[in-house]
C-alpha atoms as a PDB file:
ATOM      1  CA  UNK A   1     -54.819 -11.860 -68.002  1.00  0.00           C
ATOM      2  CA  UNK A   2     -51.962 -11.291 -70.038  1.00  0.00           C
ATOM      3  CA  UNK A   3     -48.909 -11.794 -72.202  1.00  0.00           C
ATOM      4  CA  UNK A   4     -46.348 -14.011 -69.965  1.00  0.00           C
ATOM      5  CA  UNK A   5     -48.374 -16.309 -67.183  1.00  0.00           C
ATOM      6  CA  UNK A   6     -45.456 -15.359 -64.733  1.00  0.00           C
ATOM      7  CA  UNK A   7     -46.450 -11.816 -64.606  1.00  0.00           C
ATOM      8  CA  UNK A   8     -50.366 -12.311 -63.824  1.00  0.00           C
ATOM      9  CA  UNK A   9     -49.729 -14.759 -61.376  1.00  0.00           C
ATOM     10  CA  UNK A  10     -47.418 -12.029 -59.222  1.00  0.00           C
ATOM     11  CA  UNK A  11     -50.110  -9.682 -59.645  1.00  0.00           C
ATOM     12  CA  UNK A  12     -52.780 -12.327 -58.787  1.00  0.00           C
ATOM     13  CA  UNK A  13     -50.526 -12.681 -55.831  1.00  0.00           C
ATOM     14  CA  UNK A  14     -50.048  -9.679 -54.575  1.00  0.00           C
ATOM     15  CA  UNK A  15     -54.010  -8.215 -55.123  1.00  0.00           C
ATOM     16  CA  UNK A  16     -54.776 -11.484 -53.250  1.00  0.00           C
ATOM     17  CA  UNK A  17     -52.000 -10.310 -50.263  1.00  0.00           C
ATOM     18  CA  UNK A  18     -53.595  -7.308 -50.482  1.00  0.00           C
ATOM     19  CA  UNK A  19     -57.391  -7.065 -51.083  1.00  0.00           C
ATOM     20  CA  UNK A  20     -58.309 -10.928 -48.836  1.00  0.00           C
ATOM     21  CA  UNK A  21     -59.604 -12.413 -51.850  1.00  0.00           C
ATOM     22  CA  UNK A  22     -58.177 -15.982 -52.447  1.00  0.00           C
ATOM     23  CA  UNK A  23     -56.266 -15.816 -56.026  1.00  0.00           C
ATOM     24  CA  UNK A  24     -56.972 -18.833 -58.155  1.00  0.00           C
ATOM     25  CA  UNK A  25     -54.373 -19.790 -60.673  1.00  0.00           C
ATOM     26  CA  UNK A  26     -55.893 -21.342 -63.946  1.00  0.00           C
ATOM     27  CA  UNK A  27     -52.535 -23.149 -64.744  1.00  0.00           C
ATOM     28  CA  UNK A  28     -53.177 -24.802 -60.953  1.00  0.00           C
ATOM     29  CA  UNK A  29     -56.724 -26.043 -61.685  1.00  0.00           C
ATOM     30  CA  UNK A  30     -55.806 -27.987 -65.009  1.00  0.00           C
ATOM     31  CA  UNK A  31     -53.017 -29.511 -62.918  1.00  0.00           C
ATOM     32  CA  UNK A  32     -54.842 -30.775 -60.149  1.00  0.00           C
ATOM     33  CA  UNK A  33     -57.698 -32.048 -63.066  1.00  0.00           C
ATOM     34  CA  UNK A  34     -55.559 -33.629 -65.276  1.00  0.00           C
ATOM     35  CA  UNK A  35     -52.517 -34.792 -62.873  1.00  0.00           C
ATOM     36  CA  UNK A  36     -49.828 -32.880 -65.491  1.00  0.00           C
ATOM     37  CA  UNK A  37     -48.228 -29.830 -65.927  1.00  0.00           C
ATOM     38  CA  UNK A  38     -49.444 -27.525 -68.606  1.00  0.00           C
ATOM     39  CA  UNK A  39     -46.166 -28.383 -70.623  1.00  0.00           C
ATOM     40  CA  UNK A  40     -46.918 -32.189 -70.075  1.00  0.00           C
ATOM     41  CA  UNK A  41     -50.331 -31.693 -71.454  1.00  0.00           C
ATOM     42  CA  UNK A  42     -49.120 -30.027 -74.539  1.00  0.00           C
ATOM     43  CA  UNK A  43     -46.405 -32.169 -75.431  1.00  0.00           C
ATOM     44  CA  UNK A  44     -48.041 -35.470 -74.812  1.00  0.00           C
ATOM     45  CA  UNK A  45     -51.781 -34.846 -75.558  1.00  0.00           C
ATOM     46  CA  UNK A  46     -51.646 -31.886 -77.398  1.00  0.00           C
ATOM     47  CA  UNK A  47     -52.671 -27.932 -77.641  1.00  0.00           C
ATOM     48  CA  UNK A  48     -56.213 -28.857 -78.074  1.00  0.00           C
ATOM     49  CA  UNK A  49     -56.494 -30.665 -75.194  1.00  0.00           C
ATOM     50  CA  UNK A  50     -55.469 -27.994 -72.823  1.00  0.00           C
ATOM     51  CA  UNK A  51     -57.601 -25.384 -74.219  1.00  0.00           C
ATOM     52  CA  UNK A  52     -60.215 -28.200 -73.817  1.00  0.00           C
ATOM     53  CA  UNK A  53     -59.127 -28.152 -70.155  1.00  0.00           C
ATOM     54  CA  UNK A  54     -58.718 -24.671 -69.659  1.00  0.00           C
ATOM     55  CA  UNK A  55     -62.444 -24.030 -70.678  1.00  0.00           C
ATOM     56  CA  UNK A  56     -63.566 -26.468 -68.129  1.00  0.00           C
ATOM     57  CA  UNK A  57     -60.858 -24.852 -65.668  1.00  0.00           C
ATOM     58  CA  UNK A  58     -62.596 -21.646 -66.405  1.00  0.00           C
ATOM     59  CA  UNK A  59     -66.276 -22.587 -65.399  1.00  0.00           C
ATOM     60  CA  UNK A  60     -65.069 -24.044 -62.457  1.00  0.00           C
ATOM     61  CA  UNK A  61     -62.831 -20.504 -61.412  1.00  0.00           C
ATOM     62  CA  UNK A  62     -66.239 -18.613 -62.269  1.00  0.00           C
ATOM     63  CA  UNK A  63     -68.276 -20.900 -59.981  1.00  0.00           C
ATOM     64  CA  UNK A  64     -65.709 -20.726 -56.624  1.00  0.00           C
ATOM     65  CA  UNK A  65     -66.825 -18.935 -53.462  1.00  0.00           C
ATOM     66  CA  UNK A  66     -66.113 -16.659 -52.026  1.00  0.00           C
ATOM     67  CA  UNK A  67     -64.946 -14.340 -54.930  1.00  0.00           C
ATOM     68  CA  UNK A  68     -61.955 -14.581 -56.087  1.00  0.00           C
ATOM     69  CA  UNK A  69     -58.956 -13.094 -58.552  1.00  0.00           C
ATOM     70  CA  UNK A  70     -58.273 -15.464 -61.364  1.00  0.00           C
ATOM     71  CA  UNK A  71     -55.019 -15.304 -63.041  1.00  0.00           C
ATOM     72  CA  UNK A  72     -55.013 -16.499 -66.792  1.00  0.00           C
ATOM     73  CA  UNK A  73     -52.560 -18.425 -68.484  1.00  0.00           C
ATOM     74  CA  UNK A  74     -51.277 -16.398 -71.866  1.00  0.00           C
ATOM     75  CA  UNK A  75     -54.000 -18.862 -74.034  1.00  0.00           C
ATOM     76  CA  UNK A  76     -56.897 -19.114 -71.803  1.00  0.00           C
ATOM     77  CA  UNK A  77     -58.892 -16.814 -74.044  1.00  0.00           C
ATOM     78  CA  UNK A  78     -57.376 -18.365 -77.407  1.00  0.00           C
ATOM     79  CA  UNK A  79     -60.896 -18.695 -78.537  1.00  0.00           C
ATOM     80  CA  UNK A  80     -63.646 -16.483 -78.864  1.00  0.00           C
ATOM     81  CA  UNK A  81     -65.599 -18.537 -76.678  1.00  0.00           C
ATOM     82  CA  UNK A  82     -63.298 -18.290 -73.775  1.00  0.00           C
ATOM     83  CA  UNK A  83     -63.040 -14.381 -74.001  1.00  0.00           C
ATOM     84  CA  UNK A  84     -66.774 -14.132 -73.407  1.00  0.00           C
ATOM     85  CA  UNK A  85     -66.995 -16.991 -70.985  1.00  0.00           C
ATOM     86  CA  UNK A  86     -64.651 -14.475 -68.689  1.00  0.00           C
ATOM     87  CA  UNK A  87     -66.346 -11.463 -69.891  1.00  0.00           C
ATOM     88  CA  UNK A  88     -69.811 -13.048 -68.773  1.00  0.00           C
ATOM     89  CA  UNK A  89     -68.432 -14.197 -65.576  1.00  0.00           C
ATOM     90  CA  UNK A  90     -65.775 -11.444 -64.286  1.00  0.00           C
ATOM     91  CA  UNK A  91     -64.122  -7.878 -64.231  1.00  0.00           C
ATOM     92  CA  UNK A  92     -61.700  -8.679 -66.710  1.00  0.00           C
ATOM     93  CA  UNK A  93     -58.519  -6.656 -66.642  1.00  0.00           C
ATOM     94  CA  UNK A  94     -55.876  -7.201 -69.487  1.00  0.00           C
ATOM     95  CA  UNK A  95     -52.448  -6.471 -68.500  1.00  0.00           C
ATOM     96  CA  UNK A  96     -50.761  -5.332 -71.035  1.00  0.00           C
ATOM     97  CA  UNK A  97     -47.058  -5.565 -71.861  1.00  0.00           C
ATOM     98  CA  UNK A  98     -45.616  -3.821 -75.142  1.00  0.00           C
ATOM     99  CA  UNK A  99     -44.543  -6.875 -77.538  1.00  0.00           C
ATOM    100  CA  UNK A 100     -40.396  -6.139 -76.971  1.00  0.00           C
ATOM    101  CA  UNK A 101     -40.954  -6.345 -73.047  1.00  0.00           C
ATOM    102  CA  UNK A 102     -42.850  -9.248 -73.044  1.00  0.00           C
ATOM    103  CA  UNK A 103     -40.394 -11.471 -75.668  1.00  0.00           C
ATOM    104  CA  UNK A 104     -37.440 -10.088 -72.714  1.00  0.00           C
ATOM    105  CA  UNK A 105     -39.957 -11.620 -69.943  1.00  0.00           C
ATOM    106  CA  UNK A 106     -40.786 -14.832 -71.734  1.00  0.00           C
ATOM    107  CA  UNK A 107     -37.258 -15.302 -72.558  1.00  0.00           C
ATOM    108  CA  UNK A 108     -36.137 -15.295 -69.214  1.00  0.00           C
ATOM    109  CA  UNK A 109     -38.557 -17.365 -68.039  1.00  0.00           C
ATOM    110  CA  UNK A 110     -37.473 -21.367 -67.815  1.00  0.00           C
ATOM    111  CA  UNK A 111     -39.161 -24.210 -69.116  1.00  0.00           C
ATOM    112  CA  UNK A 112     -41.434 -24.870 -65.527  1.00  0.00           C
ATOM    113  CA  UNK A 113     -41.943 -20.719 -65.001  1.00  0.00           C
ATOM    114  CA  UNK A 114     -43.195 -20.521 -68.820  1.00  0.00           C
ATOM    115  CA  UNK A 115     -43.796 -24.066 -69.638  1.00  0.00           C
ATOM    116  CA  UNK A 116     -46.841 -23.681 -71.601  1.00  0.00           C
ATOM    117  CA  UNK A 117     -45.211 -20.813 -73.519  1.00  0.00           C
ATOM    118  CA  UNK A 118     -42.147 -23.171 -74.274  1.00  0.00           C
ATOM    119  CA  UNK A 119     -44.071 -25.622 -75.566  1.00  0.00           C
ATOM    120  CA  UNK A 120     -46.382 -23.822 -77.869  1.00  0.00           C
ATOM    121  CA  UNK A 121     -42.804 -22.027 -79.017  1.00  0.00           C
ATOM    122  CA  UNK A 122     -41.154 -25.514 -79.910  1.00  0.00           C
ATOM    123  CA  UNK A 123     -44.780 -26.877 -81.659  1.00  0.00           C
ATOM    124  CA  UNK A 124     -45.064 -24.192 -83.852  1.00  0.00           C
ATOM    125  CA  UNK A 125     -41.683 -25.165 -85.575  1.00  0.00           C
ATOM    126  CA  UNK A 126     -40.109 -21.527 -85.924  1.00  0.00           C
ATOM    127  CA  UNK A 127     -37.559 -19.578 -83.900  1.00  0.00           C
ATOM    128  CA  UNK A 128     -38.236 -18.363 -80.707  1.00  0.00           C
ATOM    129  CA  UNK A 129     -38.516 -14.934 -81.626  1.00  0.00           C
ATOM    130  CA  UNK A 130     -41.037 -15.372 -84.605  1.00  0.00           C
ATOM    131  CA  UNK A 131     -43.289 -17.811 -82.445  1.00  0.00           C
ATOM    132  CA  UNK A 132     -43.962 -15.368 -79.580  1.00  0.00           C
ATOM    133  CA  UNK A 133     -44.517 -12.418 -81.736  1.00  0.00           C
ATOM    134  CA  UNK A 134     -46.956 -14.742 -83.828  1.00  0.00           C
ATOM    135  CA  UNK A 135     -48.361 -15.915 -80.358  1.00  0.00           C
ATOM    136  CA  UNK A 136     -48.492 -12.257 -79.135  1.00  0.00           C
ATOM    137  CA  UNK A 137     -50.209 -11.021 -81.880  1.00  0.00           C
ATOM    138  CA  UNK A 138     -52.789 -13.739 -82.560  1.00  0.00           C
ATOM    139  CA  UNK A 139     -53.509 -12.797 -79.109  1.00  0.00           C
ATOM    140  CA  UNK A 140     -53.801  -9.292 -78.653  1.00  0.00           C
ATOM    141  CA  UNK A 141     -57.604  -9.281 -80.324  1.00  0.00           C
ATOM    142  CA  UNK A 142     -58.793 -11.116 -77.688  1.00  0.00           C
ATOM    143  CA  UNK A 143     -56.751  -9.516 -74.682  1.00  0.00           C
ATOM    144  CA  UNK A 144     -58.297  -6.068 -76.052  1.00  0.00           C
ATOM    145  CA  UNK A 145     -61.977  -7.221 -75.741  1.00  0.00           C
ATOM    146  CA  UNK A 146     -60.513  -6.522 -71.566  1.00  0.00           C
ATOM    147  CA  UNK A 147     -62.729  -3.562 -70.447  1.00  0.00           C
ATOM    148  CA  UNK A 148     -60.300  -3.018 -68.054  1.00  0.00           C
ATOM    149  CA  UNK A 149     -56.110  -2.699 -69.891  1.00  0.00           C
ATOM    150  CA  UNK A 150     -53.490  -1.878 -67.816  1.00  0.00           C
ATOM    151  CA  UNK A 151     -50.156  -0.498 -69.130  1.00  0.00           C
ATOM    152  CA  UNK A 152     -47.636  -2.142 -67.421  1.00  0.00           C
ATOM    153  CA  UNK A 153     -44.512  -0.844 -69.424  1.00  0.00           C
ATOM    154  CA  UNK A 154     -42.368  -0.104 -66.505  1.00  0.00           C
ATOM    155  CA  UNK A 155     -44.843  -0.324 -63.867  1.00  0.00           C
ATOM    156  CA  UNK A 156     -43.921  -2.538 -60.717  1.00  0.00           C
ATOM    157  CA  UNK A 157     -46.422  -4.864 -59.240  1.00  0.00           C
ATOM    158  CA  UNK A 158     -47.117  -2.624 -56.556  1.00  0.00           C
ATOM    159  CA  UNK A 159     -48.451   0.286 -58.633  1.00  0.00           C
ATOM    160  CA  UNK A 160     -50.447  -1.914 -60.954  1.00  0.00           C
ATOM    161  CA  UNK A 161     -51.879  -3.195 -58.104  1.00  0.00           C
ATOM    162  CA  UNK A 162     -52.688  -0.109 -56.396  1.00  0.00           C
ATOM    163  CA  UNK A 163     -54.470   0.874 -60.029  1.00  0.00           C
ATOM    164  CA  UNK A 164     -56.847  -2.272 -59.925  1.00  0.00           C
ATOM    165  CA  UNK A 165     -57.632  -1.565 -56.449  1.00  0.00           C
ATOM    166  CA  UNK A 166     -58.192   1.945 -57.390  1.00  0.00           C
ATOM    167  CA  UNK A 167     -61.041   0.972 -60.432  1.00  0.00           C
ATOM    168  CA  UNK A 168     -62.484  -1.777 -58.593  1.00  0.00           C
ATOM    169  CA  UNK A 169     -63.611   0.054 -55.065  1.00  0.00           C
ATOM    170  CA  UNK A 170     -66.206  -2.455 -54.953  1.00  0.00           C
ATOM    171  CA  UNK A 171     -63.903  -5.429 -54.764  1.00  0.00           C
ATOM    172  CA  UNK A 172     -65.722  -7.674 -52.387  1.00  0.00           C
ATOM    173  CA  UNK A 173     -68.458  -7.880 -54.014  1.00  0.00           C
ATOM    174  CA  UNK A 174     -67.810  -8.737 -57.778  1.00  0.00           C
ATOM    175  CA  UNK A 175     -68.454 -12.906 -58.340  1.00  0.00           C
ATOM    176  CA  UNK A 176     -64.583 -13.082 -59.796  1.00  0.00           C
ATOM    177  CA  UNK A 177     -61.780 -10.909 -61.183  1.00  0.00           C
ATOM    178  CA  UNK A 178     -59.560 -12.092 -63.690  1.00  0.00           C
ATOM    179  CA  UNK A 179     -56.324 -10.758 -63.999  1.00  0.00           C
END
């Protein structure tokens, strides 16, 4: 999990390539569930609504078979709740970006790449700059309670990777990983 969705769904991607495990995007589930996009959920039935639908979303990652990595949308631990749902259920790994790299990521992603992110931006009212460091560091709290963080200032998705392979020899057999 992490600051900007787009960058835990590459790594989700390329652990999956590289490890077998199937990589289950949280994003994906509350699609399929709820028949709209993440921004389509926000801006027509509200914030509270997804997070409703990312908890349920998050029981049903934990419970898939065989294991698998689980990338998290930037608010899928908004609540307390959440963060120990995943630490219950998973190896969590937080992969942390330093605040100035993640407001260049997020602003070059597009409204479908980043969509939730857009639309939490335009609901809270304020510029774009002042909502995601507000978003970042409401955050951060909950990203920290990770035992696992990865710096990723710099790092490719390659090496980041190779560092979660490197912690978790034992891969195959943890229920879930999320990322």
């Amino acid at each position: 999990m992490g600051f900007v969705n787009a960058v835990t769904r590459k790594v989700a991607h390329h652990l999956s390539s590289v490890s077998g495990l199937p990589a289950i995007h949280l994003d994906d589930l509350i699609q399929h569930e709820l028949g709209a996009s993440t921004h389509e959920i926000i801006v027509k039935r509200g914030l509270k609504e997804l997070r409703e639908a990312e908890n349920r979303a998050l029981g049903r990652a934990f419970s898939s078979s065989p294991p698998s990595i689980i990338s998290l949308g930037e608010g899928a631990v908004d609540h307390f709740d959440d963060v120990s749902l995943v630490l219950d259920w998973t190896q969590m790994i937080y992969l942390h970006l330093p605040i100035e790299e993640a407001l260049q990521l997020a602003g070059r992603q597009n409204t479908v790449q980043g969509a939730t992110l857009w639309a939490e931006v335009q609901a809270r009212g304020k510029s774009w700059d002042e909502s995601i460091r507000a978003l970042y560091k409401d955050r951060h709290f909950n990203y920290r309670m990770a035992p696992q963080v990865i710096d990723m200032t710099h790092q490719n998705i390659n090496d980041v990777t190779d560092q979660i392979l490197v912690t978790l020899p034992h891969l195959e057999a943890e229920p879930a990983m999320a990322v």
